[in-house]
C-alpha atoms as a PDB file:
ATOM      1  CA  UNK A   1      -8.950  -9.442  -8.579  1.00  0.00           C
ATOM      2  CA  UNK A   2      -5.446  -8.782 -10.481  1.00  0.00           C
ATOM      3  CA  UNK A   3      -2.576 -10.740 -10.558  1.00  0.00           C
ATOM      4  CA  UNK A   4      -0.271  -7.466 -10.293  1.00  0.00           C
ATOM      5  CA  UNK A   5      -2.666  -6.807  -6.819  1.00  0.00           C
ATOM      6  CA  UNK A   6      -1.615 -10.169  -5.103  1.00  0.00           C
ATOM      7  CA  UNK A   7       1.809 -10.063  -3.422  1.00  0.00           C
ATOM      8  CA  UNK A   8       4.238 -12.959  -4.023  1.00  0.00           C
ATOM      9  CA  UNK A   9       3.166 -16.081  -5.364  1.00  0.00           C
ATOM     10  CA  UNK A  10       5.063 -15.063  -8.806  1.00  0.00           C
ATOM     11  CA  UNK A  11       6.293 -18.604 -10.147  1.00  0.00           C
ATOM     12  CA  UNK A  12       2.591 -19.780  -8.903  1.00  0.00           C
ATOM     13  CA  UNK A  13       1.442 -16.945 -11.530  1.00  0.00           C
ATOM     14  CA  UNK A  14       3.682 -17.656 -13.935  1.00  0.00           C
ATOM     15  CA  UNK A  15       2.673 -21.277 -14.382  1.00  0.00           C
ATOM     16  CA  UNK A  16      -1.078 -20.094 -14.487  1.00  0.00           C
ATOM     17  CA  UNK A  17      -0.358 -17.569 -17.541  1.00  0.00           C
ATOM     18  CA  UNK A  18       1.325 -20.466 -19.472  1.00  0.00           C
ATOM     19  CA  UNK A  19      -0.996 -23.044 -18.926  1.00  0.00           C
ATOM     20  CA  UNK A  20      -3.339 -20.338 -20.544  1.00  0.00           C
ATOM     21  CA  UNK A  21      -0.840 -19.555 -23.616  1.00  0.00           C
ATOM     22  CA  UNK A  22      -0.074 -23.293 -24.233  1.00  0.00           C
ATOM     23  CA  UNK A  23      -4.136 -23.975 -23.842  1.00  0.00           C
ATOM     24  CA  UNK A  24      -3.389 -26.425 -20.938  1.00  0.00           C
ATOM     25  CA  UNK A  25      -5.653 -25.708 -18.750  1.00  0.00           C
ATOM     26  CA  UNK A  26      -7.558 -28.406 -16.386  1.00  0.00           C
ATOM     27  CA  UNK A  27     -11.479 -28.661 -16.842  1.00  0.00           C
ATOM     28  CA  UNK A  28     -10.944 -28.160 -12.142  1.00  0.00           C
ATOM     29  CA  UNK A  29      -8.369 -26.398 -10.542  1.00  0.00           C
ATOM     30  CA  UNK A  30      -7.928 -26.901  -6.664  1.00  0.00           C
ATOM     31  CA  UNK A  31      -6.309 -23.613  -5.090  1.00  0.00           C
ATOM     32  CA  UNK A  32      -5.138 -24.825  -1.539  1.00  0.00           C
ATOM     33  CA  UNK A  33      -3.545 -22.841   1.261  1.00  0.00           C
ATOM     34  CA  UNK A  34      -3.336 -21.884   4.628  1.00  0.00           C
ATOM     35  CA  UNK A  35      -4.968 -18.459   6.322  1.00  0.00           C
ATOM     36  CA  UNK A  36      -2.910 -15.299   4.461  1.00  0.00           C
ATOM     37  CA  UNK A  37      -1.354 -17.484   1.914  1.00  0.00           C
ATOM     38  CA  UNK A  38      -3.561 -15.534  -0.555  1.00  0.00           C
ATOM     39  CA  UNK A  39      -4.473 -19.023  -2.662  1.00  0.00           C
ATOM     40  CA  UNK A  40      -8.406 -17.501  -2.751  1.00  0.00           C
ATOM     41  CA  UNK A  41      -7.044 -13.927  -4.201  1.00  0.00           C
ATOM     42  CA  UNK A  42      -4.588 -16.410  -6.472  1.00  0.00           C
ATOM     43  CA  UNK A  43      -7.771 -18.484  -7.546  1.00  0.00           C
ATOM     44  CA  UNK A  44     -10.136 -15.351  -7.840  1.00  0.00           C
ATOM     45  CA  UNK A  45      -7.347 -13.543 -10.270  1.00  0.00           C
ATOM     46  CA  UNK A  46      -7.103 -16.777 -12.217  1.00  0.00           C
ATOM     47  CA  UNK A  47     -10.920 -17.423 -12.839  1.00  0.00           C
ATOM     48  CA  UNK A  48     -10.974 -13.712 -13.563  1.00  0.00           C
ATOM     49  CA  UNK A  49      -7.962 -14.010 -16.072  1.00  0.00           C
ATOM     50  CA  UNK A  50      -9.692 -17.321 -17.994  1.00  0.00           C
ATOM     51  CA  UNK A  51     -13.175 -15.069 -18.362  1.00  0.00           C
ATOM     52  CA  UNK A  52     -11.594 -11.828 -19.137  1.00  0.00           C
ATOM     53  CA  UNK A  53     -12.833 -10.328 -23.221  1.00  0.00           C
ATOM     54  CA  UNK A  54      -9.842  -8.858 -23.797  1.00  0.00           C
ATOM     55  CA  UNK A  55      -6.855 -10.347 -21.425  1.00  0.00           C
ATOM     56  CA  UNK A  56      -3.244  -8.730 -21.681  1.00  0.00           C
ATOM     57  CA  UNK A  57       0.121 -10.925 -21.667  1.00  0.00           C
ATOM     58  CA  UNK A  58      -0.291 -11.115 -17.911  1.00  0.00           C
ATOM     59  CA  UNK A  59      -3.190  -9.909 -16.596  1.00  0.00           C
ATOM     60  CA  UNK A  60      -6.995  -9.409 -17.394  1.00  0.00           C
ATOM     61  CA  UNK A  61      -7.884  -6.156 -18.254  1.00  0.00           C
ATOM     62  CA  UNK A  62     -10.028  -5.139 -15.185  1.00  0.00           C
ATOM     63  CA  UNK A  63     -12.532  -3.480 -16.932  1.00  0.00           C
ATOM     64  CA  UNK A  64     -14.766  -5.409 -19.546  1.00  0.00           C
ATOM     65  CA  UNK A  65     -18.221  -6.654 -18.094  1.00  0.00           C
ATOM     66  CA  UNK A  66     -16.787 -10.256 -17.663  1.00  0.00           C
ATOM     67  CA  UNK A  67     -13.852  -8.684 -15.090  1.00  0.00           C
ATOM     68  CA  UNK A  68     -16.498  -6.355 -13.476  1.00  0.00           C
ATOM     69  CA  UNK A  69     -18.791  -9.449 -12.790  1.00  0.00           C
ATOM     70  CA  UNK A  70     -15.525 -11.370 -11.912  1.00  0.00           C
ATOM     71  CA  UNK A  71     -14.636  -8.852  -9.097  1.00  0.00           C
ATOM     72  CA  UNK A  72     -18.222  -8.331  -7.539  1.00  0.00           C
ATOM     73  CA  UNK A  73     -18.641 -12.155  -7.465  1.00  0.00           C
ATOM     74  CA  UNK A  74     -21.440 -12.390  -9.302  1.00  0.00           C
ATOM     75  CA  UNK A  75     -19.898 -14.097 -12.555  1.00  0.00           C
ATOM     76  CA  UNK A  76     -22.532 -16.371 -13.805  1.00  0.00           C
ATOM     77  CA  UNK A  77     -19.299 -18.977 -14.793  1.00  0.00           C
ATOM     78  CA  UNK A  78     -17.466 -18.475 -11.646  1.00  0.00           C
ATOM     79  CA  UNK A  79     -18.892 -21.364  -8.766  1.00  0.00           C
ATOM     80  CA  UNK A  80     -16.819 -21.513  -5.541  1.00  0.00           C
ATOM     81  CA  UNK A  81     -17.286 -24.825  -2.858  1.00  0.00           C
ATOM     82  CA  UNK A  82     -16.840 -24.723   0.358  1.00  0.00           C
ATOM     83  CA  UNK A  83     -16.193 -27.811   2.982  1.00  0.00           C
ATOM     84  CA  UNK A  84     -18.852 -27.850   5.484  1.00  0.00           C
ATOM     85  CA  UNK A  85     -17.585 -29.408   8.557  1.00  0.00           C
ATOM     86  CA  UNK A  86     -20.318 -30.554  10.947  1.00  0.00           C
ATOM     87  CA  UNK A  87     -19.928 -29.871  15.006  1.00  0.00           C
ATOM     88  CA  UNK A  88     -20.000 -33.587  16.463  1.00  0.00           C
ATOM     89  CA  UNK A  89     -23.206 -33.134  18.104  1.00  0.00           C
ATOM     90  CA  UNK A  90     -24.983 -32.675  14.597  1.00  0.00           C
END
């Protein structure tokens, strides 16, 4: 995933790319949102942007084996969690 293919979220982007340039970034980031407000695409560009082997001003390039891993979701760096919520008859 791109940054330039998520619509919106552009000062949530812009504070991503300089936490990068200023080397600022948290050892966990916590991407939060309701259904369509496009926080997993948001996280998935970012994780994609930190891995990237040869990242532009504001974007990762899309194309190095680190971005192609990145978008099949198979990077060996790139974990996701999940909340499992149990039914109350478990």
């Amino acid at each position: 995933m791109l940054f330039r293919d998520i619509a919106g979220q552009n000062i949530v982007k812009e504070q991503l790319l300089r936490s990068v340039k200023e080397g600022r970034i948290g050892h966990a980031q916590l991407f939060a949102g309701g259904e369509g407000s496009g926080s997993l695409l948001l996280a998935l560009a970012y994780a994609q942007y930190l891995n990237c082997l040869s990242p532009m001003a504001d974007d990762s390039c899309g194309v190095c084996s680190s971005c192609v891993k990145a978008a099949k979701l198979v990077h060996p760096d790139i974990h996701f969690v999940f909340p499992v919520i149990k039914k109350e008859n478990e």
